[in-house]
N, C-alpha and C. Protein backbone atom coordinates (compact mmCIF):
# COMPACT_ATOMS: atom_id res chain seq x y z
N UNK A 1 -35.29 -45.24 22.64
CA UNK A 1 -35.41 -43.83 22.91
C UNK A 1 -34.03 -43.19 23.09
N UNK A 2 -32.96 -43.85 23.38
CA UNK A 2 -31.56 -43.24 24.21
C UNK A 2 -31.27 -43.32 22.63
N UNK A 3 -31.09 -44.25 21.88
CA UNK A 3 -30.67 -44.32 20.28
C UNK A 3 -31.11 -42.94 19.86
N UNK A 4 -32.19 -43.19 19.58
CA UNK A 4 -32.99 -41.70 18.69
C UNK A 4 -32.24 -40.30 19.58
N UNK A 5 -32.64 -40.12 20.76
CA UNK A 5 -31.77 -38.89 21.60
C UNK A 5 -30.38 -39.20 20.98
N UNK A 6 -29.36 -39.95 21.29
CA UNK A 6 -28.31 -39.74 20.37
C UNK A 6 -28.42 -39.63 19.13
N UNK A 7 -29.02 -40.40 18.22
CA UNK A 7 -28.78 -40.04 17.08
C UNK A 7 -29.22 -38.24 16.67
N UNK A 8 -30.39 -37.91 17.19
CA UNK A 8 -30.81 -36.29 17.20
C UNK A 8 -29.68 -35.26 17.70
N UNK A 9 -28.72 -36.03 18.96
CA UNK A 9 -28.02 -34.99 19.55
C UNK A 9 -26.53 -34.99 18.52
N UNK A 10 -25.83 -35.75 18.13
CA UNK A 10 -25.09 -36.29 16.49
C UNK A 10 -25.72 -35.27 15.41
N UNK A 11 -26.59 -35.27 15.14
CA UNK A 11 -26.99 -34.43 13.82
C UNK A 11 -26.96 -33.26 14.18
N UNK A 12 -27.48 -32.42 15.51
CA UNK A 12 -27.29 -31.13 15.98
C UNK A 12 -26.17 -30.91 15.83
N UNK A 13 -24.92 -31.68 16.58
CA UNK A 13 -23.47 -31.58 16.70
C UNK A 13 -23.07 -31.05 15.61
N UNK A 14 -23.46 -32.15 14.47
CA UNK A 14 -22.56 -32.10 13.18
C UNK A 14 -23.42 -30.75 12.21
N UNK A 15 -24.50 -30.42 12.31
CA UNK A 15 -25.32 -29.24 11.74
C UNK A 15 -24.19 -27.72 12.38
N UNK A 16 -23.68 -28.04 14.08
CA UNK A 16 -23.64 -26.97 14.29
C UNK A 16 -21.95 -26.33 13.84
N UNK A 17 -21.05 -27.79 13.96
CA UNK A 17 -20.09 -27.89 13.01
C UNK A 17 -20.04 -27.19 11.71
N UNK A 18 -20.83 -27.43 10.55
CA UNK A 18 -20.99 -27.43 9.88
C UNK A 18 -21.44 -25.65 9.28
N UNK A 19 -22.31 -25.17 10.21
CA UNK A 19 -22.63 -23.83 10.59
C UNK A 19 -21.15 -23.05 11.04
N UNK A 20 -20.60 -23.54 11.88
CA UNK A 20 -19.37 -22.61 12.46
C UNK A 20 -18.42 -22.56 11.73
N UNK A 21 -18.35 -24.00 10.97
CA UNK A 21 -17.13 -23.71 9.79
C UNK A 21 -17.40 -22.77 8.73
N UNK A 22 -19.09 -22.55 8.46
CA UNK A 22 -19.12 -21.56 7.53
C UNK A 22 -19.03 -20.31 7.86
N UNK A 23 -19.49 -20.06 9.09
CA UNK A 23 -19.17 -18.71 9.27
C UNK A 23 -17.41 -18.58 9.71
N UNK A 24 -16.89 -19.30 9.67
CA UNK A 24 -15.61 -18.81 9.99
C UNK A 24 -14.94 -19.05 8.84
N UNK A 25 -15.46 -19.28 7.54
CA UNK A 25 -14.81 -19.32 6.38
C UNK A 25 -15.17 -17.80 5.94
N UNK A 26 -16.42 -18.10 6.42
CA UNK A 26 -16.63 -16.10 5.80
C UNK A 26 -16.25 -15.13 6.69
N UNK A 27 -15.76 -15.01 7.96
CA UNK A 27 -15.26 -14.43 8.91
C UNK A 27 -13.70 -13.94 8.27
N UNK A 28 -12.97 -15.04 8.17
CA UNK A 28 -11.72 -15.45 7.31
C UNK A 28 -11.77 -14.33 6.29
N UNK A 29 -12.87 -14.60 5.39
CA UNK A 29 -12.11 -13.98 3.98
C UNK A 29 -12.36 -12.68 4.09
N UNK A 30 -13.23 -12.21 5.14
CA UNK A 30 -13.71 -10.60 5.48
C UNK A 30 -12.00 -10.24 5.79
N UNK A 31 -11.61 -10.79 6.79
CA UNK A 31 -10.14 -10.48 7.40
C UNK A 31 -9.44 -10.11 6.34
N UNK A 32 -9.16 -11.12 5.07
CA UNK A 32 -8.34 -11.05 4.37
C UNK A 32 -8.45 -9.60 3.65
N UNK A 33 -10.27 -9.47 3.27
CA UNK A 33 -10.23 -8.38 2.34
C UNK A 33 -10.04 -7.19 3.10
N UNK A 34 -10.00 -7.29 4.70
CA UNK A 34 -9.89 -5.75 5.00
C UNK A 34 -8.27 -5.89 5.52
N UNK A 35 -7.40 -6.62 5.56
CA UNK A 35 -6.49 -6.64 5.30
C UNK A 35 -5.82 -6.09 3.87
N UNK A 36 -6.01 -6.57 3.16
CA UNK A 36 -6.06 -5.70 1.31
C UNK A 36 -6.12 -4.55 1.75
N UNK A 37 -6.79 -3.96 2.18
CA UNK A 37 -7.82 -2.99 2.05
C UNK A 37 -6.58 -1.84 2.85
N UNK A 38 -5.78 -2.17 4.47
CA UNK A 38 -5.28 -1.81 4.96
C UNK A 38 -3.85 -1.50 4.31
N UNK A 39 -3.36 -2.51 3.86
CA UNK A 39 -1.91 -2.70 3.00
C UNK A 39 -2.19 -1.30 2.00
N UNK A 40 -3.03 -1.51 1.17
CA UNK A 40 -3.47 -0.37 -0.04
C UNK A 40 -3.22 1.43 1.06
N UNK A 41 -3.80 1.46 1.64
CA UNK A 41 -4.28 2.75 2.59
C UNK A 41 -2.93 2.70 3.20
N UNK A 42 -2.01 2.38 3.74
CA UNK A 42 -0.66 2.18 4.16
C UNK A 42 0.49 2.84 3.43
N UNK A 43 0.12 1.97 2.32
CA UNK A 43 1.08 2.25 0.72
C UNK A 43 0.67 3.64 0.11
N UNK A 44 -0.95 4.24 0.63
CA UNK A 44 -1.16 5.12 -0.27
C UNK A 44 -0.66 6.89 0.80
N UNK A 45 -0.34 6.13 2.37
CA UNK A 45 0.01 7.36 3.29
C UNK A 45 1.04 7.25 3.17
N UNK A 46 1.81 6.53 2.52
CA UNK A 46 3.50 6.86 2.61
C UNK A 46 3.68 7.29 1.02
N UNK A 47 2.71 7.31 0.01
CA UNK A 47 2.84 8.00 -1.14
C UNK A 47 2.78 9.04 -1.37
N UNK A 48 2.02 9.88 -0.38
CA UNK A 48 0.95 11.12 0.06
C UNK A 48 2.19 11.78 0.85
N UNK A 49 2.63 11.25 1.93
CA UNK A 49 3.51 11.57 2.84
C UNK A 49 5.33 12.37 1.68
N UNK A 50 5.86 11.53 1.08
CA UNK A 50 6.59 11.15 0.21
C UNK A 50 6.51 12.64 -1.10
N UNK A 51 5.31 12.63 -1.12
CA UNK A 51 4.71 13.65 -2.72
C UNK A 51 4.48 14.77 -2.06
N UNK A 52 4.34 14.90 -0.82
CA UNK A 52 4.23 16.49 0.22
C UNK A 52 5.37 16.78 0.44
N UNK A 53 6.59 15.94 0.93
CA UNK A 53 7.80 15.89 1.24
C UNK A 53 8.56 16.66 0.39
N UNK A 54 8.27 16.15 -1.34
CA UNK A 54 8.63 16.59 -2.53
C UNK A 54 8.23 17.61 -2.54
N UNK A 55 7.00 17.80 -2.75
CA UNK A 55 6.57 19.21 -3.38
C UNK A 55 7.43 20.37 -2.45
N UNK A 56 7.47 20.45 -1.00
CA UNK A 56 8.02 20.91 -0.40
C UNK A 56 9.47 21.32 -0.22
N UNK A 57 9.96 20.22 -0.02
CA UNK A 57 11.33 20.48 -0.43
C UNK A 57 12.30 20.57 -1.48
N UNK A 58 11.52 19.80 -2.52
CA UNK A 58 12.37 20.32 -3.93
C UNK A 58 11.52 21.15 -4.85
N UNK A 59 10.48 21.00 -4.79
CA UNK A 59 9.77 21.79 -6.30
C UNK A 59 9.50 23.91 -5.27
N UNK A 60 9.18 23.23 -3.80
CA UNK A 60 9.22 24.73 -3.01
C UNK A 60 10.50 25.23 -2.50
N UNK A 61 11.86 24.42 -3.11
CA UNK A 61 13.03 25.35 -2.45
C UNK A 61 13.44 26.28 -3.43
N UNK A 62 13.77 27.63 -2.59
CA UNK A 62 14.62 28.56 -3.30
C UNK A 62 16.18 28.35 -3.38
N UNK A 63 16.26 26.99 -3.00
CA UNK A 63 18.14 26.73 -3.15
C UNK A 63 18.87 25.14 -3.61
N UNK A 64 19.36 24.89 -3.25
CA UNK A 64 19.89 23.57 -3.71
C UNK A 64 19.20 22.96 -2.56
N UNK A 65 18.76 21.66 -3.40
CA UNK A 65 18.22 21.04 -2.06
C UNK A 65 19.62 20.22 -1.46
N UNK A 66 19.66 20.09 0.39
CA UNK A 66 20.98 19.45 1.06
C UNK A 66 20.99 18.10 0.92
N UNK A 67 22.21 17.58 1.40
CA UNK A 67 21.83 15.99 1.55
C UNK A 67 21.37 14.88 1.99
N UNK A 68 21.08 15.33 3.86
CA UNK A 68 20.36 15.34 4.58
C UNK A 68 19.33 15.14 4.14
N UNK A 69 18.09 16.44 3.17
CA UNK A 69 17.07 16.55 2.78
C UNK A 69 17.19 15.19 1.29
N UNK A 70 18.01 15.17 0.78
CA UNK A 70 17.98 14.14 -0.45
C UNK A 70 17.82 12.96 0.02
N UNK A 71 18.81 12.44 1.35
CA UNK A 71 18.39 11.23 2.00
C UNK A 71 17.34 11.25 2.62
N UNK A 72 16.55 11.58 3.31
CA UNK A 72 15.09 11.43 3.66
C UNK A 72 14.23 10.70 2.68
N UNK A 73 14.35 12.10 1.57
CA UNK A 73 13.54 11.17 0.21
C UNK A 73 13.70 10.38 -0.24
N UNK A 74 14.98 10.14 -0.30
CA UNK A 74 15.59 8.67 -0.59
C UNK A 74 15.09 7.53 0.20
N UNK A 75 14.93 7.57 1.51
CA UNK A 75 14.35 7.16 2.32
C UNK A 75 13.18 6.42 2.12
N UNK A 76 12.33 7.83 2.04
CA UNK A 76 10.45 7.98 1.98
C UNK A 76 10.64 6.99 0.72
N UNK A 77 11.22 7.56 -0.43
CA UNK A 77 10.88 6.52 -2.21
C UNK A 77 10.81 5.15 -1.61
N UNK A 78 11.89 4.94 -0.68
CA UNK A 78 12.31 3.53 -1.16
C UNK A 78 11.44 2.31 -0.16
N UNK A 79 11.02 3.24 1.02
CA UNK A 79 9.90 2.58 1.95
C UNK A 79 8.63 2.65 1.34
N UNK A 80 8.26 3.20 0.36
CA UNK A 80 7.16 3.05 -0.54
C UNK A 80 6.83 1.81 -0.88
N UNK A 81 8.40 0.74 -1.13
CA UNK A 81 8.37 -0.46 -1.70
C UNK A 81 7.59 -0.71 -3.18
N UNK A 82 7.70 0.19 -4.18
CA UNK A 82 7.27 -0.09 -5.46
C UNK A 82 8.38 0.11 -6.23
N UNK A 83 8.34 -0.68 -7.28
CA UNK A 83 9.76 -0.37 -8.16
C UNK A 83 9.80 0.21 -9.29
N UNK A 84 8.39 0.31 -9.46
CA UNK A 84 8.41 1.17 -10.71
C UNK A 84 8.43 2.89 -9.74
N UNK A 85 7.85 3.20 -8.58
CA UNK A 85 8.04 4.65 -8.00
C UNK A 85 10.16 4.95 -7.93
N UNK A 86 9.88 3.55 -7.30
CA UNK A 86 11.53 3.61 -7.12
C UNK A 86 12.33 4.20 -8.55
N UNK A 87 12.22 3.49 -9.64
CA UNK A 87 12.83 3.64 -10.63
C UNK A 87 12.96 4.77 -11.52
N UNK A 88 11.31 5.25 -11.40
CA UNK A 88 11.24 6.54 -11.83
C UNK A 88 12.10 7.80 -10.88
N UNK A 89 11.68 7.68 -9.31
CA UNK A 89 12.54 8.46 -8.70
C UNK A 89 14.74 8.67 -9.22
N UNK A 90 15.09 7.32 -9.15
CA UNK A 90 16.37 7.20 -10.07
C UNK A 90 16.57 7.99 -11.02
N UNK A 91 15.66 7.91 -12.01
CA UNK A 91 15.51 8.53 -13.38
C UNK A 91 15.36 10.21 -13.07
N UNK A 92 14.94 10.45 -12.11
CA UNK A 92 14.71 11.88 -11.92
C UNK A 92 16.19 11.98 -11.39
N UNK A 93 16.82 11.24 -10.13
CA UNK A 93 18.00 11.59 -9.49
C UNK A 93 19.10 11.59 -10.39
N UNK A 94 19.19 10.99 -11.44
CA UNK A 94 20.20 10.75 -12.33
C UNK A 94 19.45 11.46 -13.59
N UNK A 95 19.14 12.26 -13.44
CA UNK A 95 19.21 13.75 -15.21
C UNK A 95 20.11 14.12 -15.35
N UNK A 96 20.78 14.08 -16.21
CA UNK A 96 21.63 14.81 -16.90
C UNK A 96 21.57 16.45 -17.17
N UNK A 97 20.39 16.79 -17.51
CA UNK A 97 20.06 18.17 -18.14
C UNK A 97 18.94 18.61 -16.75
N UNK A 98 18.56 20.18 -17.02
CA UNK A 98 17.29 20.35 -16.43
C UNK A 98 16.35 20.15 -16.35
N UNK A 99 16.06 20.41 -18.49
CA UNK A 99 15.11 19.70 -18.76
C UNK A 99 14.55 18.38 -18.78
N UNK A 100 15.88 17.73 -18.89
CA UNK A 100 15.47 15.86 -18.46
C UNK A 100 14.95 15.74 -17.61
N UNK A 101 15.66 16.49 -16.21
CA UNK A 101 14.51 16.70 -14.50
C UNK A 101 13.48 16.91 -14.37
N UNK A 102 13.28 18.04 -15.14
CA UNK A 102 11.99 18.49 -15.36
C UNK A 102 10.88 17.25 -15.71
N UNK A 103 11.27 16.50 -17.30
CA UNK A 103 10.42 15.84 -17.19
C UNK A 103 10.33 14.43 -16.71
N UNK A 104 11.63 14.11 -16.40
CA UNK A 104 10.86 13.41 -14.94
C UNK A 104 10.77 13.59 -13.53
N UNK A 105 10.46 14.63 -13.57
CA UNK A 105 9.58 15.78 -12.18
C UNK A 105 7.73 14.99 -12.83
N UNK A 106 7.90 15.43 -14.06
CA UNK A 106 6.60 15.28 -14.32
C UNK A 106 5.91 13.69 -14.10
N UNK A 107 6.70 13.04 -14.45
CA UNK A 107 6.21 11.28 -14.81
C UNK A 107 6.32 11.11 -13.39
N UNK A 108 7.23 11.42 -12.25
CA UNK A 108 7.35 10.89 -11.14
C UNK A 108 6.18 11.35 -10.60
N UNK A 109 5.38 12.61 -10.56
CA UNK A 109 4.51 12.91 -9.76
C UNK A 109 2.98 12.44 -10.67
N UNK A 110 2.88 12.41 -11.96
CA UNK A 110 2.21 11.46 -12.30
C UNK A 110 1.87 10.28 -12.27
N UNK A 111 3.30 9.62 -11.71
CA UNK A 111 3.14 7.95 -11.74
C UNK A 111 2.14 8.39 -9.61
N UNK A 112 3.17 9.02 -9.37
CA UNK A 112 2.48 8.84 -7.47
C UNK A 112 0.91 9.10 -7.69
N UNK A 113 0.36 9.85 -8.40
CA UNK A 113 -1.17 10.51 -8.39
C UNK A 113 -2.07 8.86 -9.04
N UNK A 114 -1.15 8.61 -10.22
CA UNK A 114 -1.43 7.20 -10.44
C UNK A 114 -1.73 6.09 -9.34
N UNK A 115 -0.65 5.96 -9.01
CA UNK A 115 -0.66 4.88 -8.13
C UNK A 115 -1.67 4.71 -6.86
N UNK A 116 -1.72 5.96 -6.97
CA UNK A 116 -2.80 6.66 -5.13
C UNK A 116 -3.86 5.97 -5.47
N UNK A 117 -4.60 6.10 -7.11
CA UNK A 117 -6.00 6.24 -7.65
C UNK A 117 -6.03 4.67 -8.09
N UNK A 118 -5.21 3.79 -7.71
CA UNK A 118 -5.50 2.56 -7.63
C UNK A 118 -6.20 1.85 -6.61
């Protein structure tokens, strides 16, 4: 009788083992995906943040924008941590012409609207 009670109380053990590891495998990967989930929403308020910044201070100034104001954005681009936002921003900072600015005014705020809708 003490055999069988152990052996019954062994199989509970190892059933309930067996139970807790699964739910904490699926516990786990919930974490991970709302982790994803957080990183994305992070990346997409400092894109948002960054593209208001812009619109504001360079596409809404009536003057040269200062340097002060250039480093900020410089700033905001580069805490974005993407290198293609980064690169395009470059490409806008380094135009040659107006019109070159212009169009990459355009690709830069296309690539951010892009990137958001990922």
């Amino acid at each position: 009788m003490n055999k069988r009670l152990t052996l019954v109380l062994i199989i509970v053990l190892i059933l309930g083992n067996v139970f807790f590891g699964l739910k904490y495998k699926e516990v786990l990967q919930n974490a991970k995906s709302l982790e994803a989930v957080a990183t994305v929403s992070n990346t997409n308020e400092k894109i948002l943040d960054f593209t208001s910044s812009f619109i504001k201070n360079v596409l809404g100034a009536d003057k040269e924008v200062d340097f002060e104001t250039r480093l900020a954005l410089e700033t905001q681009v580069r805490n974005i941590n993407d290198r293609e936002i980064v690169a395009q921003w470059e490409k806008f900072t380094n135009s040659a012409t107006e019109s070159v600015a212009q169009e990459n005014v355009k690709k830069l705020l296309e690539m951010l609207v892009t990137k958001i809708r990922k």
